[in-house]
Structure formats: C-alpha cells, structure tokens
Protein backbone atom coordinates (compact mmCIF):
# COMPACT_ATOMS: atom_id res chain seq x y z
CA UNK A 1 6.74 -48.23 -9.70
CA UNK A 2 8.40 -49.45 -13.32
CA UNK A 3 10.01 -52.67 -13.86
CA UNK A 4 13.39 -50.94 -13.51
CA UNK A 5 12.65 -49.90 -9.88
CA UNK A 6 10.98 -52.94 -8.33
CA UNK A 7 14.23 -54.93 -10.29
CA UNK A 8 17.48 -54.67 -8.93
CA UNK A 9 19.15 -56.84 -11.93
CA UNK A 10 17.69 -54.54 -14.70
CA UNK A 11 20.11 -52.67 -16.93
CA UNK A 12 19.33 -49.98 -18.91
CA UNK A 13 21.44 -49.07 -21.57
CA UNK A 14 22.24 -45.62 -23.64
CA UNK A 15 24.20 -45.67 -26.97
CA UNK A 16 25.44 -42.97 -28.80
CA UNK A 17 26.27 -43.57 -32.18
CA UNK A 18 29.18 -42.05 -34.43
CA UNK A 19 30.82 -42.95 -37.70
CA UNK A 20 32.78 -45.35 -36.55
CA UNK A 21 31.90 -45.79 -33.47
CA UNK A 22 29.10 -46.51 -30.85
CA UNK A 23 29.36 -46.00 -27.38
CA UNK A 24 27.54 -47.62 -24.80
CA UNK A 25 26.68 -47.14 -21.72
CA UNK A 26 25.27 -49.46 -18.94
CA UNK A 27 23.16 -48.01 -16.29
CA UNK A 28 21.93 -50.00 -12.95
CA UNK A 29 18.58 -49.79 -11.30
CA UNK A 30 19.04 -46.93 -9.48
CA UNK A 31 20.82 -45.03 -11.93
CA UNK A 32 24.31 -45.75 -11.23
CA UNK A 33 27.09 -46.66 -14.37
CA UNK A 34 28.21 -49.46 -14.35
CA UNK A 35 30.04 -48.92 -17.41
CA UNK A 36 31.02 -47.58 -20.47
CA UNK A 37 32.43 -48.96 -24.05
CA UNK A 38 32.73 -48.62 -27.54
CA UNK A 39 32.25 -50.66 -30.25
CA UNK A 40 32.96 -50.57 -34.09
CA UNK A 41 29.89 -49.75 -36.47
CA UNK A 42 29.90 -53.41 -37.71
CA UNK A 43 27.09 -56.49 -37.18
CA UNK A 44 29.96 -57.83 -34.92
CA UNK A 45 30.27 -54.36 -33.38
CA UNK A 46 26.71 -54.74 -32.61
CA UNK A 47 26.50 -58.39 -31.18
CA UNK A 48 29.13 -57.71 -28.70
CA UNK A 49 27.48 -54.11 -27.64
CA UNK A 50 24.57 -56.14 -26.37
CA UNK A 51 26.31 -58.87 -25.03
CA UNK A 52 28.35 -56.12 -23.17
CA UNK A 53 25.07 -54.63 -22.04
CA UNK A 54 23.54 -58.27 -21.05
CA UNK A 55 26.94 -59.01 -19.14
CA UNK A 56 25.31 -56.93 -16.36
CA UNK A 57 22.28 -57.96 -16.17
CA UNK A 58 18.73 -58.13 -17.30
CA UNK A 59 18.77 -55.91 -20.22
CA UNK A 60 14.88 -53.88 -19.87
CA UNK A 61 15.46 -51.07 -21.96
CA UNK A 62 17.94 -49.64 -24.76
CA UNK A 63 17.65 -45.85 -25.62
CA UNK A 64 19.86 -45.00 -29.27
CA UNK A 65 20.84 -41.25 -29.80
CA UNK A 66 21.18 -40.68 -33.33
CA UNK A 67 19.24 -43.61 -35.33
CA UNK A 68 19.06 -40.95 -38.38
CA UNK A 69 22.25 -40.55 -39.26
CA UNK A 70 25.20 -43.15 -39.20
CA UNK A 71 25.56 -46.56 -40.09
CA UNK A 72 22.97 -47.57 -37.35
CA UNK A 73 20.33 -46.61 -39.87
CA UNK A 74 20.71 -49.86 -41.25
CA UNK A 75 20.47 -51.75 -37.89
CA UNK A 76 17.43 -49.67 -36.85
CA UNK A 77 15.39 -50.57 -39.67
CA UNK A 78 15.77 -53.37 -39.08
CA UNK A 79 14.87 -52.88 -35.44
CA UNK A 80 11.24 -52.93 -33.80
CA UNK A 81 10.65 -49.51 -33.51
CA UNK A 82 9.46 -47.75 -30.31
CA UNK A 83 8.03 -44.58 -31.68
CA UNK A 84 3.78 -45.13 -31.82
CA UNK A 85 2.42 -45.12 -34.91
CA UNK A 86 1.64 -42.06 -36.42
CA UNK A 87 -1.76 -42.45 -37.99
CA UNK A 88 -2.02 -39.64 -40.46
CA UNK A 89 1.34 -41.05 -42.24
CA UNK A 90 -0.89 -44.14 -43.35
CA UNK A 91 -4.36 -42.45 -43.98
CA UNK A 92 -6.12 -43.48 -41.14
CA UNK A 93 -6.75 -39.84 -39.84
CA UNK A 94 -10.24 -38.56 -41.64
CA UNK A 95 -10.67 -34.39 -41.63
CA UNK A 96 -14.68 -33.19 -41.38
C-alpha cells in the first residue's frame, strides 16, 4: 500500500499551468475531487495555490503539467526536481 492509501488526510494535487493561469486541482485519498481553482501566474498566485491545496489536508504529492513552457519555468527551477538523474547528461556513463 502507498502513503496515500493507508492515509485518509492525504491530498494529492494536479496543476495545469497556462499563461496566465494555473489551475489546481485537489484530489482525496481515494481519488475523489475535492476541488478545483485557479490562480494567477504570480509568487502570490503560487503561495495561495498551495495553501489552497494544504486547506484540505496533508499535502503528499503535487504532479505539474507543463513545467516547460509558461511562467512556471521560473518556479520549477527553482523547485526540487522529481525526475532521477540522468547520468549520461553529467558524464558519469563510460562506453567499452
């Protein structure tokens, strides 16, 4: 079982971004929506996306649509990223 099932306050949330933009969406344990908003493209925009997301719950995991184009660029880089490593990109990987 993941930490979402065996918690019944987790949220999950899903944002899609857009120019101007981002919509959010809040998801319960079992799948269900709890809601859905949008907020401007702005570091206040941002703030109050999260705190909309934490309103419900215990935030466990954030998915962003999109993180290569828009103003969330900025914000992502920013972020920690969730994509592994990719080895070869730093010169780790050795052919022969």
């Amino acid at each position: 079982m993941s930490i979402v099932e065996t918690n019944p306050d987790a949220v999950i949330g899903g944002v899609d971004t857009h120019a101007d933009v981002h919509v959010a969406a809040a998801i319960n344990h079992v799948g269900g929506v709890l809601g859905v908003e949008a907020f401007a493209t702005t570091r206040t925009g941002y703030r109050q996306l999260v705190s909309w997301l934490r309103s419900y719950g215990e935030l466990t995991l954030v998915g962003v649509e999109g993180t290569g184009s828009y103003p969330c660029r900025r914000h992502h880089r920013r972020s920690r990223s969730t994509q592994p490593p990719n080895p070869a990109s730093k010169g780790q990987v050795r052919s022969g």
